[in-house]
ModelCIF file with pLDDT and N, C-alpha, C, O atoms, coordinates in Angstrom:
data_MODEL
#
_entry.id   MODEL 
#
_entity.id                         1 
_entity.type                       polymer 
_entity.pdbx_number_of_molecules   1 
#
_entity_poly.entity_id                      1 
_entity_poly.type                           'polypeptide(L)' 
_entity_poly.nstd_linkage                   no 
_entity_poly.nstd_monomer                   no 
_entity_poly.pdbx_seq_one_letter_code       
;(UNK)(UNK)(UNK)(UNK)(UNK)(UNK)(UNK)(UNK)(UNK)(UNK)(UNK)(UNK)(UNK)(UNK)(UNK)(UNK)
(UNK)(UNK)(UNK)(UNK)(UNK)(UNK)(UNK)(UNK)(UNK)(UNK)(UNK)(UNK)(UNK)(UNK)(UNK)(UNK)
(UNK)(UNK)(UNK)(UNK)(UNK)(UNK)(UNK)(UNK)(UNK)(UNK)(UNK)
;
_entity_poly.pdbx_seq_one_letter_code_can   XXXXXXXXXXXXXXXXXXXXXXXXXXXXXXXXXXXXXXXXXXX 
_entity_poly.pdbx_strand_id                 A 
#
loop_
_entity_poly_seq.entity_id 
_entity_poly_seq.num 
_entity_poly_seq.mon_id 
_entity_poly_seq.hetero 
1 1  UNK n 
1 2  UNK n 
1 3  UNK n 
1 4  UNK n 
1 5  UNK n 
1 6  UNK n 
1 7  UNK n 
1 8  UNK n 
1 9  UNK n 
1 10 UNK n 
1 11 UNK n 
1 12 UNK n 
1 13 UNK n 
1 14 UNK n 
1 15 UNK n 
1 16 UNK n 
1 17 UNK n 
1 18 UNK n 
1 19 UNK n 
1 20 UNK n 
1 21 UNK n 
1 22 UNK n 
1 23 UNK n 
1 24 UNK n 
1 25 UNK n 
1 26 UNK n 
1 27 UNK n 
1 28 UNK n 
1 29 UNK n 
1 30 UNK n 
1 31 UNK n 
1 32 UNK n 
1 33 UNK n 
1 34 UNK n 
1 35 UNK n 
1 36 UNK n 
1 37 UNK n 
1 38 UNK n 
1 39 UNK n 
1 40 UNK n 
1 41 UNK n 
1 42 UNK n 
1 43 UNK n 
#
_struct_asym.id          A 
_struct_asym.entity_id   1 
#
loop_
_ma_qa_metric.id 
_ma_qa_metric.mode 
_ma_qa_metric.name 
_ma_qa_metric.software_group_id 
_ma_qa_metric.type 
1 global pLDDT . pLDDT 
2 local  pLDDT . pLDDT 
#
_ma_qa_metric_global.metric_id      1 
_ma_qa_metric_global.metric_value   88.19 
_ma_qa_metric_global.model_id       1 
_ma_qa_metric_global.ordinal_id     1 
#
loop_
_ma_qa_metric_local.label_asym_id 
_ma_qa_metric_local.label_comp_id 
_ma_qa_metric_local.label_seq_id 
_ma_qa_metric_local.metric_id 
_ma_qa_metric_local.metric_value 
_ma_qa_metric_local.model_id 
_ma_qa_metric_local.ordinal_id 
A UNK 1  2 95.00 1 1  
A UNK 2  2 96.00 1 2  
A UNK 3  2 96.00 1 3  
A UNK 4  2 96.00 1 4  
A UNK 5  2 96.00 1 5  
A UNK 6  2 96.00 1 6  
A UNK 7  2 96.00 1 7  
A UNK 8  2 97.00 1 8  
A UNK 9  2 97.00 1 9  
A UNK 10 2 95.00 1 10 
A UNK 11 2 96.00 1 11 
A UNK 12 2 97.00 1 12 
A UNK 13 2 97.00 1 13 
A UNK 14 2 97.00 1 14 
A UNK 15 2 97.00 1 15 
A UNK 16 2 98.00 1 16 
A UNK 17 2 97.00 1 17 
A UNK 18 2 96.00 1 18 
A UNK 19 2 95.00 1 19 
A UNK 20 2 94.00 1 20 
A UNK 21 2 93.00 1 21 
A UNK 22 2 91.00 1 22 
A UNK 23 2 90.00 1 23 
A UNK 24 2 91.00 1 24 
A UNK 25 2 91.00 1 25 
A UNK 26 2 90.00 1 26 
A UNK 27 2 88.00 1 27 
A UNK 28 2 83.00 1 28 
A UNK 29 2 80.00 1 29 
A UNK 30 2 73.00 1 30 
A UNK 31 2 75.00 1 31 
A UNK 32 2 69.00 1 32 
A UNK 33 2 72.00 1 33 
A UNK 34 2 68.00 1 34 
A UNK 35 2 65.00 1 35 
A UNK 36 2 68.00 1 36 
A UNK 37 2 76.00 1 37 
A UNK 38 2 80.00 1 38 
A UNK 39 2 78.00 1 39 
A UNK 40 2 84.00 1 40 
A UNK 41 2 89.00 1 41 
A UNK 42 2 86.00 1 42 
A UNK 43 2 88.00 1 43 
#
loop_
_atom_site.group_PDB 
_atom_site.id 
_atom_site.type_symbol 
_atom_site.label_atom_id 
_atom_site.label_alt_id 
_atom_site.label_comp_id 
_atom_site.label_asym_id 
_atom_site.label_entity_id 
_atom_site.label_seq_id 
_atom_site.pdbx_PDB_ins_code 
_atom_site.Cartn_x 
_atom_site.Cartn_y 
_atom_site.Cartn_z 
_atom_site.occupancy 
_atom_site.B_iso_or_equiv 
_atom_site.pdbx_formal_charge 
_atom_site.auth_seq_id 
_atom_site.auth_comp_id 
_atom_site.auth_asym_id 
_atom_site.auth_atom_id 
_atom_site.pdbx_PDB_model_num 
ATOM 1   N N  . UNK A 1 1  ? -82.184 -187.416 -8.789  1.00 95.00 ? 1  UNK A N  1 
ATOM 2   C CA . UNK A 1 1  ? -81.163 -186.461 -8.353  1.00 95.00 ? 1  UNK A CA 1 
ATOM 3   C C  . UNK A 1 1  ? -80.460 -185.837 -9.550  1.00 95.00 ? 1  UNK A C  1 
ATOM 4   O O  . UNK A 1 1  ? -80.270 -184.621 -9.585  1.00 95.00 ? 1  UNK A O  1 
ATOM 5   N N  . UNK A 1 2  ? -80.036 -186.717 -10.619 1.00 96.00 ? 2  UNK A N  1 
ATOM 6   C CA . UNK A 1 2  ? -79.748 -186.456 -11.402 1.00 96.00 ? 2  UNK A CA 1 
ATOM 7   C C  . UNK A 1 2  ? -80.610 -185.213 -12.380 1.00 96.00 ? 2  UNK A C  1 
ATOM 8   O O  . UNK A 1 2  ? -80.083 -184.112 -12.545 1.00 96.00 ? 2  UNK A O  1 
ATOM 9   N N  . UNK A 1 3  ? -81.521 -185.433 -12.785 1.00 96.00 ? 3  UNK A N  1 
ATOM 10  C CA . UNK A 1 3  ? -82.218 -184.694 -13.549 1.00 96.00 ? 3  UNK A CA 1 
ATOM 11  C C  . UNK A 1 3  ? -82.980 -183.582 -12.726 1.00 96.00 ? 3  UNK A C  1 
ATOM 12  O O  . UNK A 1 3  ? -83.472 -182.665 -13.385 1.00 96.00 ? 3  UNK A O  1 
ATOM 13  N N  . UNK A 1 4  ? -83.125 -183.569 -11.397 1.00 96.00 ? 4  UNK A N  1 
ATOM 14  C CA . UNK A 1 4  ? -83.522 -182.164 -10.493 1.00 96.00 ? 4  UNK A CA 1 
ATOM 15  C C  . UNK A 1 4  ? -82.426 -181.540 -10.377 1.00 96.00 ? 4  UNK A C  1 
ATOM 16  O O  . UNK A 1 4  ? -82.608 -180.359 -10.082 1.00 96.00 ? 4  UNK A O  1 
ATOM 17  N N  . UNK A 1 5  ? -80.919 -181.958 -10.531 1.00 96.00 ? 5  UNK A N  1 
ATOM 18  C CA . UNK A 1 5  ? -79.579 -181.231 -10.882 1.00 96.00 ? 5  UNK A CA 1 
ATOM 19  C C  . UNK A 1 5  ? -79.786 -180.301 -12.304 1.00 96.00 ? 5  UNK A C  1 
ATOM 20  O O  . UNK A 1 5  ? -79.986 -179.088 -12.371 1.00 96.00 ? 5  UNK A O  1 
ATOM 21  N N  . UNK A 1 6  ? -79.683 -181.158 -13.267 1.00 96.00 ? 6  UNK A N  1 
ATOM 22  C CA . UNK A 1 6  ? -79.319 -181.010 -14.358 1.00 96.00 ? 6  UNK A CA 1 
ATOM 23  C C  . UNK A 1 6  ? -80.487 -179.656 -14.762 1.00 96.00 ? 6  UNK A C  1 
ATOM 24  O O  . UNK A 1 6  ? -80.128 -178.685 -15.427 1.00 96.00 ? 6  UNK A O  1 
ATOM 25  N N  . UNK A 1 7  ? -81.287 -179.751 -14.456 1.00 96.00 ? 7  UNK A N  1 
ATOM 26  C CA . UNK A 1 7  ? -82.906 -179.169 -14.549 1.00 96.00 ? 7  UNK A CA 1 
ATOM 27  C C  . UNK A 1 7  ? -82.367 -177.445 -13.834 1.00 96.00 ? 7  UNK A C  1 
ATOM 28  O O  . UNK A 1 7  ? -82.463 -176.457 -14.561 1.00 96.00 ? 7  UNK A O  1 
ATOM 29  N N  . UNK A 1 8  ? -81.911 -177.337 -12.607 1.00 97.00 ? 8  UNK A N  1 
ATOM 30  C CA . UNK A 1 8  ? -81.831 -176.302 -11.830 1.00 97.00 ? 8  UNK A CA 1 
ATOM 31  C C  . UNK A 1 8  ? -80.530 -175.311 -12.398 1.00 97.00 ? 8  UNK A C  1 
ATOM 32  O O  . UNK A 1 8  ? -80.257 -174.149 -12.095 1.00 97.00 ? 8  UNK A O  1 
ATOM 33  N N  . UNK A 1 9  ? -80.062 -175.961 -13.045 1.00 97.00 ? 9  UNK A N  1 
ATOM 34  C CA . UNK A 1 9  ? -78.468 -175.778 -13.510 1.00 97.00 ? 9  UNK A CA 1 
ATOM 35  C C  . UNK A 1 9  ? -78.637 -174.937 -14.694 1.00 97.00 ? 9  UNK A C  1 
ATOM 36  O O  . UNK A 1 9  ? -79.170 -175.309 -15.739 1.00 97.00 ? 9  UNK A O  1 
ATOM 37  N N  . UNK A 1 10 ? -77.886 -173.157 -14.342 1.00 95.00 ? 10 UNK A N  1 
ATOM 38  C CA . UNK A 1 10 ? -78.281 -172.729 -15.593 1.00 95.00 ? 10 UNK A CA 1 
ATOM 39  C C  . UNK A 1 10 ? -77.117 -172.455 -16.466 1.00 95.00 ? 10 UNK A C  1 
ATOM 40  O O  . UNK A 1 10 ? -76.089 -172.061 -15.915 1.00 95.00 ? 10 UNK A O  1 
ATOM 41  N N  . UNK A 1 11 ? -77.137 -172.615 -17.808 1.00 96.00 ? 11 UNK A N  1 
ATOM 42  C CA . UNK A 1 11 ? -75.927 -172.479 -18.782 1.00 96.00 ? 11 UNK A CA 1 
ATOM 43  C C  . UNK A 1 11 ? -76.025 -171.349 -19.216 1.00 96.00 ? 11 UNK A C  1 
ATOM 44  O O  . UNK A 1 11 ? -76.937 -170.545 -19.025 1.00 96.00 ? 11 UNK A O  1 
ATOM 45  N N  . UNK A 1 12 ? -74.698 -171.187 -20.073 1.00 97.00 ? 12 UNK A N  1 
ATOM 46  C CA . UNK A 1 12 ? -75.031 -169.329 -20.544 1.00 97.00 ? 12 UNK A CA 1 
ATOM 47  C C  . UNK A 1 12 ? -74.361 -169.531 -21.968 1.00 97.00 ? 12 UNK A C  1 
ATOM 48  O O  . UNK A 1 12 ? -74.395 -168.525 -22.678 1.00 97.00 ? 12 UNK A O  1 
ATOM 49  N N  . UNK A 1 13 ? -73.676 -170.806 -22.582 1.00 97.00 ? 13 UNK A N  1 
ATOM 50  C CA . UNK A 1 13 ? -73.555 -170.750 -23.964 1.00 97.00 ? 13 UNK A CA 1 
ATOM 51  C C  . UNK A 1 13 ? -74.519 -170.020 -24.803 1.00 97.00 ? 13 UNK A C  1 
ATOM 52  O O  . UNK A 1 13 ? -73.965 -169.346 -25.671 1.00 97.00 ? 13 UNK A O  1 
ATOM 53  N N  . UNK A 1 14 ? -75.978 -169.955 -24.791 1.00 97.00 ? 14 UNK A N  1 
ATOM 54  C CA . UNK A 1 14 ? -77.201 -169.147 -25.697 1.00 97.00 ? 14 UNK A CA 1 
ATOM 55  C C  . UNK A 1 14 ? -76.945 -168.244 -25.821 1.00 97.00 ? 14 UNK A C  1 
ATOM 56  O O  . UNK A 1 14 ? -77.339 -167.826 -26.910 1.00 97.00 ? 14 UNK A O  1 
ATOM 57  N N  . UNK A 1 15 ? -76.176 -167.219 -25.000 1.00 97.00 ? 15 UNK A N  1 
ATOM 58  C CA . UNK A 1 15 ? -75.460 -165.549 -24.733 1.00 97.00 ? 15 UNK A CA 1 
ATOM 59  C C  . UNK A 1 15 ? -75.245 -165.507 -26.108 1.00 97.00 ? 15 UNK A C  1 
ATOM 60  O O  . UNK A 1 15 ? -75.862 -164.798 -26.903 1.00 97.00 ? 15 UNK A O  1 
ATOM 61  N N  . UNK A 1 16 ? -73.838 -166.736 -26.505 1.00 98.00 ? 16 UNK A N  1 
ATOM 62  C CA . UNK A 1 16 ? -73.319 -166.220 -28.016 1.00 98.00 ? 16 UNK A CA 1 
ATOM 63  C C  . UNK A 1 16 ? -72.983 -167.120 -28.530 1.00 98.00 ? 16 UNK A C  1 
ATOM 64  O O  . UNK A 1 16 ? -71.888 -167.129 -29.094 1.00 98.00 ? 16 UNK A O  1 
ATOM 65  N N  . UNK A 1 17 ? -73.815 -168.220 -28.522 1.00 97.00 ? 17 UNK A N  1 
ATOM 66  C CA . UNK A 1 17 ? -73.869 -169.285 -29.954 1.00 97.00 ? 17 UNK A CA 1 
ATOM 67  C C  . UNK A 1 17 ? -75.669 -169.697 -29.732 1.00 97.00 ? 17 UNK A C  1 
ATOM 68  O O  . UNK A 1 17 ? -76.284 -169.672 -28.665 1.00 97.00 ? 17 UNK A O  1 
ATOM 69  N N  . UNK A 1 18 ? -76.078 -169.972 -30.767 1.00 96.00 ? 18 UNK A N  1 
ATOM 70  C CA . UNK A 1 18 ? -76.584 -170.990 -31.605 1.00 96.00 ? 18 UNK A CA 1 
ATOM 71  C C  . UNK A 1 18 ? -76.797 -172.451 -31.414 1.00 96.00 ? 18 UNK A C  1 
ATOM 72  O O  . UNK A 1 18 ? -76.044 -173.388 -31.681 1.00 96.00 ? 18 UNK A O  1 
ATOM 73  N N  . UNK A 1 19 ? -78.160 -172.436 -30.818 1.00 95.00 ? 19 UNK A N  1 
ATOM 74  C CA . UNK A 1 19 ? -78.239 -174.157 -30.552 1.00 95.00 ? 19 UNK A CA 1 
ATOM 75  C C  . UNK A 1 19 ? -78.993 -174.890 -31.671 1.00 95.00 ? 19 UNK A C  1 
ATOM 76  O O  . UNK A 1 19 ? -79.707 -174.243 -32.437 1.00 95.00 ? 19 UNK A O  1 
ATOM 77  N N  . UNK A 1 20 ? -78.911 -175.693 -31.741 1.00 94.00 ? 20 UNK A N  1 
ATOM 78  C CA . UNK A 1 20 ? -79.524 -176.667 -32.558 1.00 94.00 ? 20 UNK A CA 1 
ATOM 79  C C  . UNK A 1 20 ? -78.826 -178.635 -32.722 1.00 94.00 ? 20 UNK A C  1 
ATOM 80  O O  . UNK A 1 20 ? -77.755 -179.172 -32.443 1.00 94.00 ? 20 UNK A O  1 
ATOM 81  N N  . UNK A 1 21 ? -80.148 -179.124 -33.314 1.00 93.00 ? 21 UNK A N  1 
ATOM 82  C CA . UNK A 1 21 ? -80.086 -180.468 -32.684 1.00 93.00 ? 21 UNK A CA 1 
ATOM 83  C C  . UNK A 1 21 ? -79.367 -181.213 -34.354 1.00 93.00 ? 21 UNK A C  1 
ATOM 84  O O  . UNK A 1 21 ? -79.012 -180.445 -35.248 1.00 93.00 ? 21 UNK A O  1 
ATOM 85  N N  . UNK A 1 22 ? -79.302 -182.158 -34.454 1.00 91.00 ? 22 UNK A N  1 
ATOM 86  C CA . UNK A 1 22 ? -78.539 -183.069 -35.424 1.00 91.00 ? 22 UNK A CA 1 
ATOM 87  C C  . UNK A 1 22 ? -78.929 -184.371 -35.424 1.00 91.00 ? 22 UNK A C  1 
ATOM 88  O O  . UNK A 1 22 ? -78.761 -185.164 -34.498 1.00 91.00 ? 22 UNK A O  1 
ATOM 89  N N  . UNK A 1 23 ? -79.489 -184.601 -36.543 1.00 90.00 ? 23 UNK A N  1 
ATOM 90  C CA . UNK A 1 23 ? -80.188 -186.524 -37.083 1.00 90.00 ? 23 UNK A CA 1 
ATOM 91  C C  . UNK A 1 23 ? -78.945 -187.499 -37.938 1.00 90.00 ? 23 UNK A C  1 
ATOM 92  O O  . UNK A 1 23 ? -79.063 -188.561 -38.549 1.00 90.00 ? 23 UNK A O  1 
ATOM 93  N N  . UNK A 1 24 ? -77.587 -186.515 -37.644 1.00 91.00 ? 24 UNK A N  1 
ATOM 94  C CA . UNK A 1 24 ? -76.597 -187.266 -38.661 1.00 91.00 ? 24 UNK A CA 1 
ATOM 95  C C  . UNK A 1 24 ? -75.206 -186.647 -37.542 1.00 91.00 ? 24 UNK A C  1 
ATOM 96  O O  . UNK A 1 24 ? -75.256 -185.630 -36.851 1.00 91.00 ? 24 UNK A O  1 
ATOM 97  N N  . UNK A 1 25 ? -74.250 -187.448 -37.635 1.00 91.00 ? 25 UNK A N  1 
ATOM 98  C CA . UNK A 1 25 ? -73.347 -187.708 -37.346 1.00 91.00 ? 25 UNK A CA 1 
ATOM 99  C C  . UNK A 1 25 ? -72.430 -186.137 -37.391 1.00 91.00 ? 25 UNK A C  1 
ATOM 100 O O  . UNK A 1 25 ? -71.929 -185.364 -36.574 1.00 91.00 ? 25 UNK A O  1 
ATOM 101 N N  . UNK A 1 26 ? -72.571 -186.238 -38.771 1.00 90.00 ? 26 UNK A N  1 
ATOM 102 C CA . UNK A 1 26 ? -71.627 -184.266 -39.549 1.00 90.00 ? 26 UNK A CA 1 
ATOM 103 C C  . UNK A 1 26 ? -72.939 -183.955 -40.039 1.00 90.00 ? 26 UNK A C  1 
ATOM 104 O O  . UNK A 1 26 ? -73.707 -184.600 -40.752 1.00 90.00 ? 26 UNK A O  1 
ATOM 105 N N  . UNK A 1 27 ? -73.049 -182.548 -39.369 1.00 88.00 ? 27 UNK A N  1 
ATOM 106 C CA . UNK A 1 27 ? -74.136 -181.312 -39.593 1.00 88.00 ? 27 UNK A CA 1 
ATOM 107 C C  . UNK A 1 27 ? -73.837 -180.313 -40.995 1.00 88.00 ? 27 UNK A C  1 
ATOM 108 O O  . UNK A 1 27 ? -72.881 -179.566 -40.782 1.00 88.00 ? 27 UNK A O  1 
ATOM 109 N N  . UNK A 1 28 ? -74.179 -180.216 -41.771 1.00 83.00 ? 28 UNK A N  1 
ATOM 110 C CA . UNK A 1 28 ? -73.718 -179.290 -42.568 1.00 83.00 ? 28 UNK A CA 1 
ATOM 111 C C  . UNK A 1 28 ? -74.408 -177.628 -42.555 1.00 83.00 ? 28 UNK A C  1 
ATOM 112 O O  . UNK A 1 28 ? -75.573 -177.453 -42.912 1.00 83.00 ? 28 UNK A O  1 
ATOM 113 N N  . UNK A 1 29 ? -73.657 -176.650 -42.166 1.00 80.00 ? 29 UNK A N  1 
ATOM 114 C CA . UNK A 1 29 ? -73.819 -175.074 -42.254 1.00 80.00 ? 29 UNK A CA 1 
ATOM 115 C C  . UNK A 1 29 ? -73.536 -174.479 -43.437 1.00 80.00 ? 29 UNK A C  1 
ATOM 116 O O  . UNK A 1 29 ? -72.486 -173.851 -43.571 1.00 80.00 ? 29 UNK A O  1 
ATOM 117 N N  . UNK A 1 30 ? -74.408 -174.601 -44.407 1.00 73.00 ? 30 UNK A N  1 
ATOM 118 C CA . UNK A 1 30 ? -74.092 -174.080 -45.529 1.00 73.00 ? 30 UNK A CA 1 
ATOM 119 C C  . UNK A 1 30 ? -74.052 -172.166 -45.666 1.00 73.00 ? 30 UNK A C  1 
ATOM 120 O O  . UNK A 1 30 ? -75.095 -171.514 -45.609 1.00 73.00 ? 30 UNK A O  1 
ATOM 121 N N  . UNK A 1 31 ? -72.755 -171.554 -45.834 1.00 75.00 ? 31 UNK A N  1 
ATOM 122 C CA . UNK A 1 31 ? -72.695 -170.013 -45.244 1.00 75.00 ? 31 UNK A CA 1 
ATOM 123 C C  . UNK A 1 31 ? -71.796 -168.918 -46.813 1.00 75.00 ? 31 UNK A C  1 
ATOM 124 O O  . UNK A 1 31 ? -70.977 -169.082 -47.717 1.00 75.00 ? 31 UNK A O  1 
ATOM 125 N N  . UNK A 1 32 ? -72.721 -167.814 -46.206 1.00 69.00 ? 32 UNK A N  1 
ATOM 126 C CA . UNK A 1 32 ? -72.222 -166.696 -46.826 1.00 69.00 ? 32 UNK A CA 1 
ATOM 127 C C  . UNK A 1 32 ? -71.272 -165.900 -46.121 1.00 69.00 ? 32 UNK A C  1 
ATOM 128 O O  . UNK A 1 32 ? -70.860 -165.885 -44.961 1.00 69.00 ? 32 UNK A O  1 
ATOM 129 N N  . UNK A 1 33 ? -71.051 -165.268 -47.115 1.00 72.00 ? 33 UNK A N  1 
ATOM 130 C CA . UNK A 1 33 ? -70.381 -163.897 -47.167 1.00 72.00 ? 33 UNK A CA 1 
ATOM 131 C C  . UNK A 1 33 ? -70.924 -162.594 -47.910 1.00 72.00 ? 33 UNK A C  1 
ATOM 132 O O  . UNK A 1 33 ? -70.223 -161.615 -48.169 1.00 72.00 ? 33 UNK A O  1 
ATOM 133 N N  . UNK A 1 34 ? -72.012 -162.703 -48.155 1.00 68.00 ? 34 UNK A N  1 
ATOM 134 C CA . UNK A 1 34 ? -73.103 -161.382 -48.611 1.00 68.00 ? 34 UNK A CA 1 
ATOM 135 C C  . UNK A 1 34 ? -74.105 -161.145 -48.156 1.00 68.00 ? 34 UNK A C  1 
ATOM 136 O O  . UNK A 1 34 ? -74.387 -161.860 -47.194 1.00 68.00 ? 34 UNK A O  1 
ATOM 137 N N  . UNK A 1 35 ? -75.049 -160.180 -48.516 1.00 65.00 ? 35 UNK A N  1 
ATOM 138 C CA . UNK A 1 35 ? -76.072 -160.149 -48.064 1.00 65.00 ? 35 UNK A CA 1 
ATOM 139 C C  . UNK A 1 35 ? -77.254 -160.423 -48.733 1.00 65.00 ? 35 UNK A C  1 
ATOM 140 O O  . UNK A 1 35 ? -77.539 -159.363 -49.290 1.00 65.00 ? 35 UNK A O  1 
ATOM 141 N N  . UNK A 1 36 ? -78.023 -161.169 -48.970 1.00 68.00 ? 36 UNK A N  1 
ATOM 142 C CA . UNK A 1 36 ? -79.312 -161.594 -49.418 1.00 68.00 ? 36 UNK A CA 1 
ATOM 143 C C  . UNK A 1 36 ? -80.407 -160.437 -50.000 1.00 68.00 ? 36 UNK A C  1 
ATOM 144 O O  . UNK A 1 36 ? -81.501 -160.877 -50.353 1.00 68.00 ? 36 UNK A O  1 
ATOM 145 N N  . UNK A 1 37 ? -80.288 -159.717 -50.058 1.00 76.00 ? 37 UNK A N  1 
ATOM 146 C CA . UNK A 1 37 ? -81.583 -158.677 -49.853 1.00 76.00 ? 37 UNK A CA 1 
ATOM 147 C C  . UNK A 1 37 ? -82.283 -158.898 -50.940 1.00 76.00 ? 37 UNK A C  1 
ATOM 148 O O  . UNK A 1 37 ? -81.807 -159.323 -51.993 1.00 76.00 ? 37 UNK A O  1 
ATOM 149 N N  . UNK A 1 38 ? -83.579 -158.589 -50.719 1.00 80.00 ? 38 UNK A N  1 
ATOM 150 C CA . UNK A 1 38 ? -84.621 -159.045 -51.312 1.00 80.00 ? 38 UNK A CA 1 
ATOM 151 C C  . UNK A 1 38 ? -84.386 -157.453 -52.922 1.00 80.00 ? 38 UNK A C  1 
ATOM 152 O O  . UNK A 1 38 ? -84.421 -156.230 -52.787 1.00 80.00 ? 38 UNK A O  1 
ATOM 153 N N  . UNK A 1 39 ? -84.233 -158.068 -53.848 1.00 78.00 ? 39 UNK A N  1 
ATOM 154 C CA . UNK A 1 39 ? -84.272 -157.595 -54.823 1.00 78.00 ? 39 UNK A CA 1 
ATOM 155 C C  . UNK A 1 39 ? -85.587 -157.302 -55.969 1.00 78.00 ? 39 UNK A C  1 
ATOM 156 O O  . UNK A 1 39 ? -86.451 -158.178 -55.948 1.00 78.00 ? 39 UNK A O  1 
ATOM 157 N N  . UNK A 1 40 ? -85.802 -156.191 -56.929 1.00 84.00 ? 40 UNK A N  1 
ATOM 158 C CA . UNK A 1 40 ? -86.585 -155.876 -57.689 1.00 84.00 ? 40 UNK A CA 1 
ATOM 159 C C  . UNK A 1 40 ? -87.089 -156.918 -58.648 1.00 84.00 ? 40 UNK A C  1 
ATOM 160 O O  . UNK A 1 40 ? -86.540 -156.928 -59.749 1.00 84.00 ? 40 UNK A O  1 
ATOM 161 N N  . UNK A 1 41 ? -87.914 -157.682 -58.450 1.00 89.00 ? 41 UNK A N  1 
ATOM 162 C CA . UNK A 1 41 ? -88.352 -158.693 -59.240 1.00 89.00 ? 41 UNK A CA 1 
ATOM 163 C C  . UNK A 1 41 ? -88.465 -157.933 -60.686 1.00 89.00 ? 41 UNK A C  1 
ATOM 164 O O  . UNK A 1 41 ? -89.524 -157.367 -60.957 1.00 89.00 ? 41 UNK A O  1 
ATOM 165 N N  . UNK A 1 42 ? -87.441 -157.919 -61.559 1.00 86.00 ? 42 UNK A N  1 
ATOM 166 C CA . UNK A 1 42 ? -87.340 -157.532 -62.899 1.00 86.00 ? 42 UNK A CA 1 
ATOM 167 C C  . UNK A 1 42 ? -87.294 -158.513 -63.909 1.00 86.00 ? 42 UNK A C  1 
ATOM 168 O O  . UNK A 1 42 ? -86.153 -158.941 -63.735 1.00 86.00 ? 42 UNK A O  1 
ATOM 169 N N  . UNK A 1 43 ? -87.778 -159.181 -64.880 1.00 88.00 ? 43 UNK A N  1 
ATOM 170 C CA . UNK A 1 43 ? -87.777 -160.158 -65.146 1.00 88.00 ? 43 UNK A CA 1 
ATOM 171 C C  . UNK A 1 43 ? -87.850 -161.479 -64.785 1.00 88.00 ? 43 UNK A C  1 
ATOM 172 O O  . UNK A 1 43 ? -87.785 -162.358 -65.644 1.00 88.00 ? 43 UNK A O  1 
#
């Protein structure tokens, strides 16, 4: 009952976050504030 509940039941957090799973207790998000762009390999 439980899991033919849980199963049918739809969530809508995915709309506007980000899922992901965790092997440790505190997750670390290591984040910017720029943009990355792929630059002229010059040297």
């Amino acid at each position: 009952l439980f899991s033919g509940a849980r199963t049918k039941t739809p969530s809508v957090y995915q709309r506007i976050a980000t899922r992901t799973t965790a092997s440790t207790k505190t997750m670390s998000f290591p984040q910017h504030a720029a943009t990355r762009k792929l630059r002229r390999w010059e040297g």
